[in-house]
Protein backbone atom coordinates (compact mmCIF):
# COMPACT_ATOMS: atom_id res chain seq x y z
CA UNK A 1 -9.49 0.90 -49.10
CA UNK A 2 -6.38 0.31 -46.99
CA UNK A 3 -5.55 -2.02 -44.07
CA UNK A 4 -5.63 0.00 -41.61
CA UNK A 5 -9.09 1.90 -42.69
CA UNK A 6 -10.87 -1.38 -42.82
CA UNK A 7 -9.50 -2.36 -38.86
CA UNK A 8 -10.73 1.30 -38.01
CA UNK A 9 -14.29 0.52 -39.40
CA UNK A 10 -14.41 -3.08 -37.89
CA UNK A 11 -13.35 -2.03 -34.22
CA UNK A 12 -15.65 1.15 -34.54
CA UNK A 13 -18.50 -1.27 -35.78
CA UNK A 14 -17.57 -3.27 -32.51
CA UNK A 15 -17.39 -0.60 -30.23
CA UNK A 16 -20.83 1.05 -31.26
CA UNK A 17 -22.46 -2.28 -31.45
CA UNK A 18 -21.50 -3.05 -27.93
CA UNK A 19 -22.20 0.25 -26.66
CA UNK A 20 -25.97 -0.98 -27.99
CA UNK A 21 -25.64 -4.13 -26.07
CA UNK A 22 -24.71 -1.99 -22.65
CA UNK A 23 -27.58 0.61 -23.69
CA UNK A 24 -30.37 -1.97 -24.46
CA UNK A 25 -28.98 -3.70 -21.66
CA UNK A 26 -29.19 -0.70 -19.52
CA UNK A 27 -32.98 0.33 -20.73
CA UNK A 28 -34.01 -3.35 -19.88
CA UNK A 29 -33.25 -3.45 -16.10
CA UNK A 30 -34.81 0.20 -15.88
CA UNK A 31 -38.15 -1.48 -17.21
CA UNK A 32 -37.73 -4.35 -14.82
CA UNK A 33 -37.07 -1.99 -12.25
CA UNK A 34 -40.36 0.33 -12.93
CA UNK A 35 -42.38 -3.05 -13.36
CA UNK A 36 -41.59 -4.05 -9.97
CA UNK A 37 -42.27 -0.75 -8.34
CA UNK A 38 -45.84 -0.68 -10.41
CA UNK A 39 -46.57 -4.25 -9.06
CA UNK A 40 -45.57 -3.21 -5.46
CA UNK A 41 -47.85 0.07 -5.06
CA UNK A 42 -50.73 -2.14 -7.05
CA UNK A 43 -50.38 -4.42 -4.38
CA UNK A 44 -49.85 -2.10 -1.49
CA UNK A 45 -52.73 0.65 -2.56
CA UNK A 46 -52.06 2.80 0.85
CA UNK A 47 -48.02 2.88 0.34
CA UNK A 48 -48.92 4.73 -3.13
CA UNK A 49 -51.34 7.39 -0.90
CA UNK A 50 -48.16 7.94 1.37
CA UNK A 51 -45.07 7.82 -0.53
CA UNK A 52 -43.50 8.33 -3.85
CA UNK A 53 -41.10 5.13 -4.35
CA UNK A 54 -38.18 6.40 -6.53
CA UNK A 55 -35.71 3.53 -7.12
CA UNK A 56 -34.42 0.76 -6.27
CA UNK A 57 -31.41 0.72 -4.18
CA UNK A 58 -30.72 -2.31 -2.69
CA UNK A 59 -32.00 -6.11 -2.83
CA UNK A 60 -31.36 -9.60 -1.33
CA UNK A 61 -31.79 -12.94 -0.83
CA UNK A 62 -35.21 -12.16 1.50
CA UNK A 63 -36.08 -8.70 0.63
CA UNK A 64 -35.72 -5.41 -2.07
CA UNK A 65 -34.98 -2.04 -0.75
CA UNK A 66 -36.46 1.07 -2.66
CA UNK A 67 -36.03 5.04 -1.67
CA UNK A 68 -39.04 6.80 -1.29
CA UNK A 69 -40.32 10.21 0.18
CA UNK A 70 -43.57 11.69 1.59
CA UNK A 71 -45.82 12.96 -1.56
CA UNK A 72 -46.80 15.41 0.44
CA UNK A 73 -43.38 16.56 0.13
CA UNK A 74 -43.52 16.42 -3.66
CA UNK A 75 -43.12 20.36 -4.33
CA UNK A 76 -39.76 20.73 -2.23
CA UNK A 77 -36.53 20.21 -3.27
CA UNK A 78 -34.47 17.45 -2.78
CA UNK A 79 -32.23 18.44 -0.57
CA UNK A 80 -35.31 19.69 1.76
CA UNK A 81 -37.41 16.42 1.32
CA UNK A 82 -37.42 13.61 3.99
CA UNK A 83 -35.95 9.95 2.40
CA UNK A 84 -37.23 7.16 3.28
CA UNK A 85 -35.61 3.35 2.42
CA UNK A 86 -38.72 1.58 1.84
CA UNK A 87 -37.95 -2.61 2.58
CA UNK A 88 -40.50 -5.07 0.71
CA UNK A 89 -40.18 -8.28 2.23
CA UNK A 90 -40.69 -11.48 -0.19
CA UNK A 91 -44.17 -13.29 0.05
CA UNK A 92 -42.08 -16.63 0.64
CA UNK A 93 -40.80 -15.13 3.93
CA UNK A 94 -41.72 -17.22 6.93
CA UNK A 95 -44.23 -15.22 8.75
CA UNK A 96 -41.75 -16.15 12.65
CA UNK A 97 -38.51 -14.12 10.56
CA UNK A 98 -40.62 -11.17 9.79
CA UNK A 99 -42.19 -10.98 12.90
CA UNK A 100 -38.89 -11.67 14.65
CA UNK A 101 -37.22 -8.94 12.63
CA UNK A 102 -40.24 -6.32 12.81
CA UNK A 103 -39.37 -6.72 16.50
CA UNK A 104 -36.13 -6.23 16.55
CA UNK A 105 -36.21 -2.75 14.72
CA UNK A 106 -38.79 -1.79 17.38
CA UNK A 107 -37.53 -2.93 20.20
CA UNK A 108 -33.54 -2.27 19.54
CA UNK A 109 -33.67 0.40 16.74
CA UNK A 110 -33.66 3.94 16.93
CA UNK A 111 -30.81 4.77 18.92
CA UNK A 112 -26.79 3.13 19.32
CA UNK A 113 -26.33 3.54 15.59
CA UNK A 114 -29.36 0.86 15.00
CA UNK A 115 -31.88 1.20 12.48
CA UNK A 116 -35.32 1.92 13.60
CA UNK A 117 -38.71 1.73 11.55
CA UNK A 118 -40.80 4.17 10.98
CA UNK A 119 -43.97 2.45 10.10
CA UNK A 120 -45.11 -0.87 8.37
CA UNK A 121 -47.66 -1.43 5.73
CA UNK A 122 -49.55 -5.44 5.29
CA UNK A 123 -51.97 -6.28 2.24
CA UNK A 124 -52.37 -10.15 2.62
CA UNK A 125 -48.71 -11.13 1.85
CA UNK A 126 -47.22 -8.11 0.76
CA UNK A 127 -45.66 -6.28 3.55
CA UNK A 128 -43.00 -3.44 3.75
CA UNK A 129 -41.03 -1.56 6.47
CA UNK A 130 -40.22 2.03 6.41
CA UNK A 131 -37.34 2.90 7.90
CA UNK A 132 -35.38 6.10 7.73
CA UNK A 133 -32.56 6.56 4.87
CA UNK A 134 -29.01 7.08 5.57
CA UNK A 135 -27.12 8.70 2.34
CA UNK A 136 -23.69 6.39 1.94
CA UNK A 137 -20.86 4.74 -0.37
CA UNK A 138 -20.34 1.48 -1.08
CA UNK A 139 -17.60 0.20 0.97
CA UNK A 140 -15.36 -0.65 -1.61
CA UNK A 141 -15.01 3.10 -2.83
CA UNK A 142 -13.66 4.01 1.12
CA UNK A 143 -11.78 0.87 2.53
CA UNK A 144 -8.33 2.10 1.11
CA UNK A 145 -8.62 5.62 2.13
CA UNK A 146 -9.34 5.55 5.83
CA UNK A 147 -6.94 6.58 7.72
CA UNK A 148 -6.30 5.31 11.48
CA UNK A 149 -8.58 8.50 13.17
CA UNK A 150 -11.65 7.43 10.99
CA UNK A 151 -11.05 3.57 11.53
CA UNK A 152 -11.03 4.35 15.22
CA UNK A 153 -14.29 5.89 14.84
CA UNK A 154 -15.50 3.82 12.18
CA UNK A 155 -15.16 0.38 14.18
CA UNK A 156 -16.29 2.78 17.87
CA UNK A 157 -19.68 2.99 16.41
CA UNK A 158 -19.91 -0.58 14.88
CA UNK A 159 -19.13 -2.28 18.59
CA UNK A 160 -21.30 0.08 20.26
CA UNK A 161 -24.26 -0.71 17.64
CA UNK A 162 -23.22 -4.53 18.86
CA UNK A 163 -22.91 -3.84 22.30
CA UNK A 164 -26.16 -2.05 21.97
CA UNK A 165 -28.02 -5.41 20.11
CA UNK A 166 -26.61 -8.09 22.41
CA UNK A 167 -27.46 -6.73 25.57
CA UNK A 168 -31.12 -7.45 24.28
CA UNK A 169 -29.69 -10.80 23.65
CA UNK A 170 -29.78 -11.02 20.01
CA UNK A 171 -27.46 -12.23 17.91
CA UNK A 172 -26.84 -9.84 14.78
CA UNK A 173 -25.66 -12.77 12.57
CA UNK A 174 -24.73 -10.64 9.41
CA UNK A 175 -22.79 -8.12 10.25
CA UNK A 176 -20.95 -7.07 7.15
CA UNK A 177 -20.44 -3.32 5.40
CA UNK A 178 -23.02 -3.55 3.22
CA UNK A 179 -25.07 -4.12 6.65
CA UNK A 180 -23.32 -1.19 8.50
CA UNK A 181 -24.40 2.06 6.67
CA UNK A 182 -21.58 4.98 6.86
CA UNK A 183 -22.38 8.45 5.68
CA UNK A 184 -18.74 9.47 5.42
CA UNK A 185 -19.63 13.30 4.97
CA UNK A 186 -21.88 13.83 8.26
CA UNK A 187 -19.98 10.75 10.03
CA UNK A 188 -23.46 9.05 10.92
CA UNK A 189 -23.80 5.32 10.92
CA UNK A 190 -26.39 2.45 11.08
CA UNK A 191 -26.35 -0.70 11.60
CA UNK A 192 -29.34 -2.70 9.05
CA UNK A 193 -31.22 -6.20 8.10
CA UNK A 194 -32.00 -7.87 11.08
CA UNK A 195 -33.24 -10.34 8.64
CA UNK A 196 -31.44 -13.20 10.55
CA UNK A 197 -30.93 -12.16 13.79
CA UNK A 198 -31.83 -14.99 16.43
CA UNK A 199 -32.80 -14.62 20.47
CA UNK A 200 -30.54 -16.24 22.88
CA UNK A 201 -32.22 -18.47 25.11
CA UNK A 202 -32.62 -16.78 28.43
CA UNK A 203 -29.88 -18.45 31.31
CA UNK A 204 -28.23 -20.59 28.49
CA UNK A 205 -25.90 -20.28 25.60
CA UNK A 206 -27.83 -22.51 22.98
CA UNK A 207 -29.89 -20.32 20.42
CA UNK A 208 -33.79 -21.55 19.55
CA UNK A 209 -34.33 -23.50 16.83
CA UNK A 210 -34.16 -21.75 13.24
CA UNK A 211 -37.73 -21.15 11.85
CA UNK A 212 -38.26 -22.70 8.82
CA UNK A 213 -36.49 -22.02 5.69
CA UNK A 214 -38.17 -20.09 2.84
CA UNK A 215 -39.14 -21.86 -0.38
CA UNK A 216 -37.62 -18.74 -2.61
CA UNK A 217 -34.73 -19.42 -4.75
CA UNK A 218 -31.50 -18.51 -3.18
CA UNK A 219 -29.93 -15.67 -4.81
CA UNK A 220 -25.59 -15.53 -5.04
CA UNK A 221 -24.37 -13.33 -2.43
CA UNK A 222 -24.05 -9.68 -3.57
CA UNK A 223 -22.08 -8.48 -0.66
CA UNK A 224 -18.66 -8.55 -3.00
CA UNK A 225 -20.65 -6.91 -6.69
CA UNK A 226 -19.74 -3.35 -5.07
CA UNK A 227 -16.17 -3.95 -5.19
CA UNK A 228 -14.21 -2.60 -7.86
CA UNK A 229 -12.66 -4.97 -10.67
CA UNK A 230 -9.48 -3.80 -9.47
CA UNK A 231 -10.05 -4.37 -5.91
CA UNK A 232 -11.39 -7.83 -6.62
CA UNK A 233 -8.25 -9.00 -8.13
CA UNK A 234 -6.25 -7.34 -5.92
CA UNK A 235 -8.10 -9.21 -3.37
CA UNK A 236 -6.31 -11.37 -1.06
CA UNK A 237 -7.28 -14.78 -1.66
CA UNK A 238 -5.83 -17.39 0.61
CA UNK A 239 -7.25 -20.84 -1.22
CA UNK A 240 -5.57 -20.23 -4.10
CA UNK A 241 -2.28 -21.73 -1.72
CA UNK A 242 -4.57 -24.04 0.14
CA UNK A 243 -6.60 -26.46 -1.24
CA UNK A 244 -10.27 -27.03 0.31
CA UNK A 245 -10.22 -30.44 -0.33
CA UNK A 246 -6.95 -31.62 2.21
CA UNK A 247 -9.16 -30.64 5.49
CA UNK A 248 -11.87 -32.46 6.51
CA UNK A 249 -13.76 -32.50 9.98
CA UNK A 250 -14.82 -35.35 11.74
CA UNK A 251 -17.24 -35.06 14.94
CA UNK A 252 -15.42 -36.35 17.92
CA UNK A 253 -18.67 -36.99 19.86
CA UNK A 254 -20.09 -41.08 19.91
CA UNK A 255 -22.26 -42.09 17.80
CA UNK A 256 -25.31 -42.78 20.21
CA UNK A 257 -26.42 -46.61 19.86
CA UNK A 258 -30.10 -47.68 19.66
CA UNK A 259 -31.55 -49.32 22.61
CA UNK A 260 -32.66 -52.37 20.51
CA UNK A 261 -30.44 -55.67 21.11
CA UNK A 262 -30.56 -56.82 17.69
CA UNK A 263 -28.47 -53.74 16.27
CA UNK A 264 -25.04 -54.31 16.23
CA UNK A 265 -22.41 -52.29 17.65
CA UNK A 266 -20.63 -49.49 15.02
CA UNK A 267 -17.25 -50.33 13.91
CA UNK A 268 -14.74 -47.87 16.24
CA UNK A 269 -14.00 -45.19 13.99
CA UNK A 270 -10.80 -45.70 11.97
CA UNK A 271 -9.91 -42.32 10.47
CA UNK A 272 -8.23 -40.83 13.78
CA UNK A 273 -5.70 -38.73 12.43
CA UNK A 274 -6.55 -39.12 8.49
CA UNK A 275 -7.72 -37.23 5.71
CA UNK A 276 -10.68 -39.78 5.00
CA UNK A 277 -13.92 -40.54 6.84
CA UNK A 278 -14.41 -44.32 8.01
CA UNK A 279 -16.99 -45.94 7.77
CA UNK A 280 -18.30 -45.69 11.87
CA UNK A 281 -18.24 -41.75 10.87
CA UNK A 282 -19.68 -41.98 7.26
CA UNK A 283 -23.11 -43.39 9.02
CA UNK A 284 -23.81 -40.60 11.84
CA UNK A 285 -26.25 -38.24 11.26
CA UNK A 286 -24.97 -34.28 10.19
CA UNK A 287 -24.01 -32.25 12.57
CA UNK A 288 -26.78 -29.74 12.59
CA UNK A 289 -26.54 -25.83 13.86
CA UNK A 290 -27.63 -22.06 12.64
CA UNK A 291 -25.61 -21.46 9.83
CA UNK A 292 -26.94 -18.23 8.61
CA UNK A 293 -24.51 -14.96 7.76
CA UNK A 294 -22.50 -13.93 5.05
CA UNK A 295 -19.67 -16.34 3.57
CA UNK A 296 -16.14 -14.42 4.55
CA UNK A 297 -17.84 -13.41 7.39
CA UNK A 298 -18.95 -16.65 9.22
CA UNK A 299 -16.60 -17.81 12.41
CA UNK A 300 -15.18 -21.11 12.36
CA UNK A 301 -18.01 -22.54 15.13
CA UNK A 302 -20.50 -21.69 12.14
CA UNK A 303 -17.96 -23.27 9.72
CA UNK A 304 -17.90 -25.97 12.00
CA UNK A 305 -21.40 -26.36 12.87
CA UNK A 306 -21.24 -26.39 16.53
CA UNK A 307 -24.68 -25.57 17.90
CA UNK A 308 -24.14 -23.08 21.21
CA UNK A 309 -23.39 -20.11 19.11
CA UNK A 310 -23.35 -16.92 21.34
CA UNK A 311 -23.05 -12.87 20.19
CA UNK A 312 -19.07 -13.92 19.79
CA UNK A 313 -20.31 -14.63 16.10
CA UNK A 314 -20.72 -11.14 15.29
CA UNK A 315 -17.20 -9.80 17.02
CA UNK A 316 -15.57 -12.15 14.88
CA UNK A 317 -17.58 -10.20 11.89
CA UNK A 318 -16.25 -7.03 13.13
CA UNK A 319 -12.39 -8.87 12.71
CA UNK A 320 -13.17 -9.07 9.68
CA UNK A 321 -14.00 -5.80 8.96
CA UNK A 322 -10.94 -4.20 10.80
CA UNK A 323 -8.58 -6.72 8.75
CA UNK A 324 -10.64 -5.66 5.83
CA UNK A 325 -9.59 -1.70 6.07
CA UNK A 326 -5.75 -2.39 8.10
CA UNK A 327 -4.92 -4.66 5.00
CA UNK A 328 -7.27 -2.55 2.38
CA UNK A 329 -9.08 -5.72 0.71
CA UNK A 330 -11.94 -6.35 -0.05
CA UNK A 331 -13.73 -8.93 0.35
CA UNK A 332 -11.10 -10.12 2.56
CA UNK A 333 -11.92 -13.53 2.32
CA UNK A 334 -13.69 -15.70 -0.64
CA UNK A 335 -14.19 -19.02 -0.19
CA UNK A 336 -17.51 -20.39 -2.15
CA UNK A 337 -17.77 -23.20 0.68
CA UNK A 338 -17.08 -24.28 4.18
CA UNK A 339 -14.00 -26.34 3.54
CA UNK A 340 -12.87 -23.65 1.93
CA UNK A 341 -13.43 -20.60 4.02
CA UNK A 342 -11.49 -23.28 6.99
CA UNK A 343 -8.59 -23.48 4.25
CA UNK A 344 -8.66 -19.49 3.76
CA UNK A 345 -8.68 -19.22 8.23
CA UNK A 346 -5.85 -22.36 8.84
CA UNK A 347 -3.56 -20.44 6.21
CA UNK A 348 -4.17 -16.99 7.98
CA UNK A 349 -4.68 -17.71 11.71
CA UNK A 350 -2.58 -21.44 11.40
CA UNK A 351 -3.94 -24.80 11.54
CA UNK A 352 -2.75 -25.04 15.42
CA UNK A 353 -4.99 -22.67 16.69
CA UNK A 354 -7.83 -23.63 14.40
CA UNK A 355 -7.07 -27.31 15.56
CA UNK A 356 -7.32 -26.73 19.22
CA UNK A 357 -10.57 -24.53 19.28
CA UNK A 358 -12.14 -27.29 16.96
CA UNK A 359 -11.22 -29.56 19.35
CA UNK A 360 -12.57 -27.78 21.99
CA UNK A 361 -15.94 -27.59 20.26
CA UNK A 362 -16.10 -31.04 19.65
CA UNK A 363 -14.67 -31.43 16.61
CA UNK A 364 -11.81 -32.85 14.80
CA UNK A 365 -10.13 -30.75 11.55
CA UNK A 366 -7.66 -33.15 9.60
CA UNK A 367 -5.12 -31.05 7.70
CA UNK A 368 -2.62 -32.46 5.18
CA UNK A 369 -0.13 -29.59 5.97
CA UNK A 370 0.38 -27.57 8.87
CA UNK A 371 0.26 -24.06 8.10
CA UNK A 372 1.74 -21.24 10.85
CA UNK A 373 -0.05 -18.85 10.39
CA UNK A 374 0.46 -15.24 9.02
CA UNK A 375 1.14 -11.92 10.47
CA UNK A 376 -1.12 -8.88 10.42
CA UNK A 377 1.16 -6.06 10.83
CA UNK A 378 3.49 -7.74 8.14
CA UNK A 379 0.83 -8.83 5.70
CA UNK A 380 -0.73 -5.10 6.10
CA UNK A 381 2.88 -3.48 5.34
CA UNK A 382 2.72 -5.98 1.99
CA UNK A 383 -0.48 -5.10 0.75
CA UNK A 384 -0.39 -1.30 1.10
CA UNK A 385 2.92 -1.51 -0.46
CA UNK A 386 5.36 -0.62 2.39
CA UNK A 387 6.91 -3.86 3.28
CA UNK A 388 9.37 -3.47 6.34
CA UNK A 389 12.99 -2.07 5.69
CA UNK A 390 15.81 -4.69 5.32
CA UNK A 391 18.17 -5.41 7.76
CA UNK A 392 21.40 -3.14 7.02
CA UNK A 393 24.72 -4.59 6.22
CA UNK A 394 27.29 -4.43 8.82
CA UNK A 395 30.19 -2.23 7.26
CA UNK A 396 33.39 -3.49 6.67
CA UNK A 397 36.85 -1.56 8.68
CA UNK A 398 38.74 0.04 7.13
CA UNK A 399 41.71 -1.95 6.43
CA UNK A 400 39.58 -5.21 6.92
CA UNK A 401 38.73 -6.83 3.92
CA UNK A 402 34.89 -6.90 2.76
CA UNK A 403 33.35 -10.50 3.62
CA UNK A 404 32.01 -12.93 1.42
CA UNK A 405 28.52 -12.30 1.01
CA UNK A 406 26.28 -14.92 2.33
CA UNK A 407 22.97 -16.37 0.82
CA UNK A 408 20.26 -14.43 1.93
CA UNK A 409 18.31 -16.54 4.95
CA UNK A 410 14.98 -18.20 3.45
CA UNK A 411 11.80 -19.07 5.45
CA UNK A 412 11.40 -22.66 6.90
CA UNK A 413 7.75 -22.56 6.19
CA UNK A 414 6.70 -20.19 3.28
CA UNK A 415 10.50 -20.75 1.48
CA UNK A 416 10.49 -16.92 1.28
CA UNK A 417 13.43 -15.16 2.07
CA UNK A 418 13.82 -13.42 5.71
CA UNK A 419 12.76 -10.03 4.93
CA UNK A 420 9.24 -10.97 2.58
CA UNK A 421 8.59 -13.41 5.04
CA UNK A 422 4.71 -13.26 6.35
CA UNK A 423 4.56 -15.73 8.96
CA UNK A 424 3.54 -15.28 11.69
CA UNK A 425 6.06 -15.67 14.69
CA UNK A 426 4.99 -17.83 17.21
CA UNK A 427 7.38 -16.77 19.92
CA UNK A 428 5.77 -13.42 20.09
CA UNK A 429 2.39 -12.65 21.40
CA UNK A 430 0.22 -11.04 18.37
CA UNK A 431 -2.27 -9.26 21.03
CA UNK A 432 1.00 -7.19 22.49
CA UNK A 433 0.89 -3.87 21.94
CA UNK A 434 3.86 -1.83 21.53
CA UNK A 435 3.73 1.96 21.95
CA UNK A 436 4.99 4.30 19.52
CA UNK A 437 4.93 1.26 16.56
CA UNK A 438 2.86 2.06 13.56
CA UNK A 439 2.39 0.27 10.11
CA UNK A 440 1.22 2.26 7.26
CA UNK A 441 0.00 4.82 9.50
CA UNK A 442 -1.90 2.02 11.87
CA UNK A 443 -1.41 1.62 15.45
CA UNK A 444 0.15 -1.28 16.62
CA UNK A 445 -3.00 -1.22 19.11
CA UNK A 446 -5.28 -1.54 15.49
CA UNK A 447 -3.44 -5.26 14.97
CA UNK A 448 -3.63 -6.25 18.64
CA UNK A 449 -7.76 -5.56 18.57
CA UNK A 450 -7.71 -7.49 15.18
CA UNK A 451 -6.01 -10.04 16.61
CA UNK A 452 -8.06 -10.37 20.02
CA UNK A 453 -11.36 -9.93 17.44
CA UNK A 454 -10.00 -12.92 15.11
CA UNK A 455 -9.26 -15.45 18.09
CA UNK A 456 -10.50 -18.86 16.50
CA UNK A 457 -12.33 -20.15 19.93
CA UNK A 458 -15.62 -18.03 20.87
CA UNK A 459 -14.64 -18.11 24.75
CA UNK A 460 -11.20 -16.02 23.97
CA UNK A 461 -12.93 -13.45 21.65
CA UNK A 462 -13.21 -10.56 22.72
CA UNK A 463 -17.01 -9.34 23.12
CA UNK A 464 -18.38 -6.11 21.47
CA UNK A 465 -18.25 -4.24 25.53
CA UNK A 466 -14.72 -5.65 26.32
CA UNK A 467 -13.66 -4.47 22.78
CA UNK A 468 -14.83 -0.99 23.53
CA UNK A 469 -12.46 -0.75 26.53
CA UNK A 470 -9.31 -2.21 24.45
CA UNK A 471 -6.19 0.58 24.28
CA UNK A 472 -6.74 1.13 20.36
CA UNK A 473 -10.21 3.04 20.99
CA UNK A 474 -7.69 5.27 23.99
CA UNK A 475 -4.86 5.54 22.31
């Protein structure tokens, strides 16, 4: 036998026994899958008399999400049956979250491009909502392709969903694709999960206290397993030039002192200005605030733990988004912790601005290196591979002798010469609009509303009615 008949037989030997692997692999989580649904309609009797549950099609940390129909539907066709996205809610659920959420669907959904429910089924702890399905694509197979009429749209009907939610004053607290259903072909939307959603306190801006957290085992967030493998390392990823560990925060508040005489005064804190924690800071109880969402999609006053969160957390979601489709990335941003995800926001929106709205909410961020910042409409143009046009060459006359070229102009802060240069420019205003400028077929107006959606203080976001009326959704 030759050489090259024996490598044919070992990679064909390879390929068919991993092709087995995929296949067994495959058959496995199809029995898992049918065990579950079996274990579900055991336990729900009456959800079996009603509906036929299909598949799975979604699950998370708190729920699973199966499509169903009516079985008295059973003889029509597909295309002439009525779906249904049937949401089983895990036993370990706190009882205040599904109530909370069950609420919200009935009070809010139905109308603004909000899920509604159609009817919800208890046996002891099993309980399920049935809501009405919306047919869509994963995010990832659309967020290169839109063009700036269907963005327009796209992000119209995500702030009205928003402006729709918080004037019930609720705060979404997950607003992410995955969580904004888009049928692409009928141009329907819907907004899901209110899984986390938390009431504003009537007449002030502090939020009630969490309810208790669930004793299930936290699940890794699947909101970035429907991009592609190409779009995940094509993703932009900001920590890889910042590292997580040169920022730390420090709470600027005093430590309060116990009325007791014997205790002795705390040291005055020593690490003004430093990237270490004293000792006076090292002893003071954690900062504690909601902290729920999606990591990518958290502001920095979650990152930061600042307790008076408002519905400015889920405009700053909606940033995201936009950046998301302008710069066609996704996920945007990937940071596995909160140091991190501060890193990946002081490398794109600067460590100035971050610095200052910290400081207004009471907190201190210690960088090692300042960082200016980068620029939409230029980091947009890079990623979609149409980087601005180089500055022409003045021509020479004609009986004047050519000049001495010069070394191209380099970047005082990213070292990169003039015309890759990212950074942002701090003379100009981001949030100005100019008319009649477009980058790779955006709107300038598209980078302004990004801009105004991405401001790192909640008090100079814009909200989801003031968005509405920006010039992008007119223009």
């Amino acid at each position: 036998m030759s050489r090259s008949r024996g490598f044919e037989i070992r990679e064909g030997l390879r390929s068919h026994k991993k092709h087995k692997e995929n296949k067994n692999e495959s058959e496995t989580s199809d029995s898992s899958e049918r065990e579950q649904i079996c274990e579900l309609l055991y336990k729900l009797p009456k959800l079996d008399k009603i509906f036929e549950v299909h598949r799975k099609i979604g699950e998370g940390t708190f729920s699973s999400v199966y499509l169903g129909s009516l079985r008295q539907h059973s003889s029509l066709l597909d295309k002439d049956k009525r779906w249904f996205a049937i949401k089983h809610l895990v036993p370990t659920a706190h009882p205040a979250r599904i109530e909370h959420e069950l609420r919200c669907l009935q009070d809010i959904g139905g109308k603004h491009h909000v899920i509604g429910v159609e009817l919800c089924l208890r046996n002891l702890d099993t309980i399920v909502f049935v809501m009405p399905y919306l047919p869509h694509k994963k995010f990832s197979e659309y967020v290169g392709d839109m063009d700036a009429a269907e963005l327009r749209e796209y992000m119209r009907a995500l702030l009205e969903a928003l402006r729709h939610v918080h004037s019930f004053g609720v705060i979404h607290r997950d607003v992410k694709p995955s969580n904004f259903l888009y049928d692409r072909e009928n141009r329907r939307y819907q907004l899901v999960d209110f899984g986390l959603a938390q009431r504003l306190v009537p007449g002030t801006d502090e939020e009630p206290p969490a309810p208790p957290r669930s004793s299930a085992p936290r699940k890794r967030p699947r909101e970035a397993e429907g991009a592609t493998p190409e779009a995940k390392r094509l993703a932009l990823d900001l920590s890889l030039k910042t590292n997580a560990s040169k920022i730390s925060i420090v709470e600027t508040n005093p430590m309060p002192l116990s009325p007791r005489s014997n205790v002795k005064r705390a040291a005055p804190c020593a690490c003004a200005g430093r990237g270490a924690v004293c000792g006076a800071c090292s002893v003071r109880p954690p900062a504690r605030a909601p902290r729920a969402g999606t990591q990518g999609f958290r502001p920095p006053e979650v990152l930061l733990r600042y307790g008076a969160q408002t519905t400015a957390v889920d405009t700053w979601a909606c940033g995201v988004v936009l950046c998301s489709v302008l710069t066609a990335r996704y996920p945007l941003l990937r940071a596995a912790d909160d140091l991190a995800a501060l890193a990946e926001l002081a490398a794109l929106l600067g460590t100035r601005p971050l610095q200052r709205a910290a400081a207004a909410l009471g907190r201190r961020l210690i960088t090692s290196s300042p960082r200016r910042g980068l620029c939409l409409r230029k980091l947009c143009a890079r990623l979609r591979g149409c980087p601005p046009p180089a500055p022409a060459a003045p021509s020479p006359g004609p009986r004047v002798r050519a000049p001495r070229p010069l070394p191209a102009a380099s970047c005082l802060h990213c070292r990169c010469l003039t015309h890759e240069c990212i950074c942002r420019d701090e003379d100009k205003d981001a949030a100005a609009v100019s008319p009649g400028r477009s980058v790779a077929g955006f709107p300038d107006s598209a980078f302004s509303l990004c801009w105004r959606l991405l401001q790192p203080l909640p008090a100079h976001r814009l909200s989801a009615e003031q968005a509405l009326q920006h010039e992008f959704f007119n223009s």
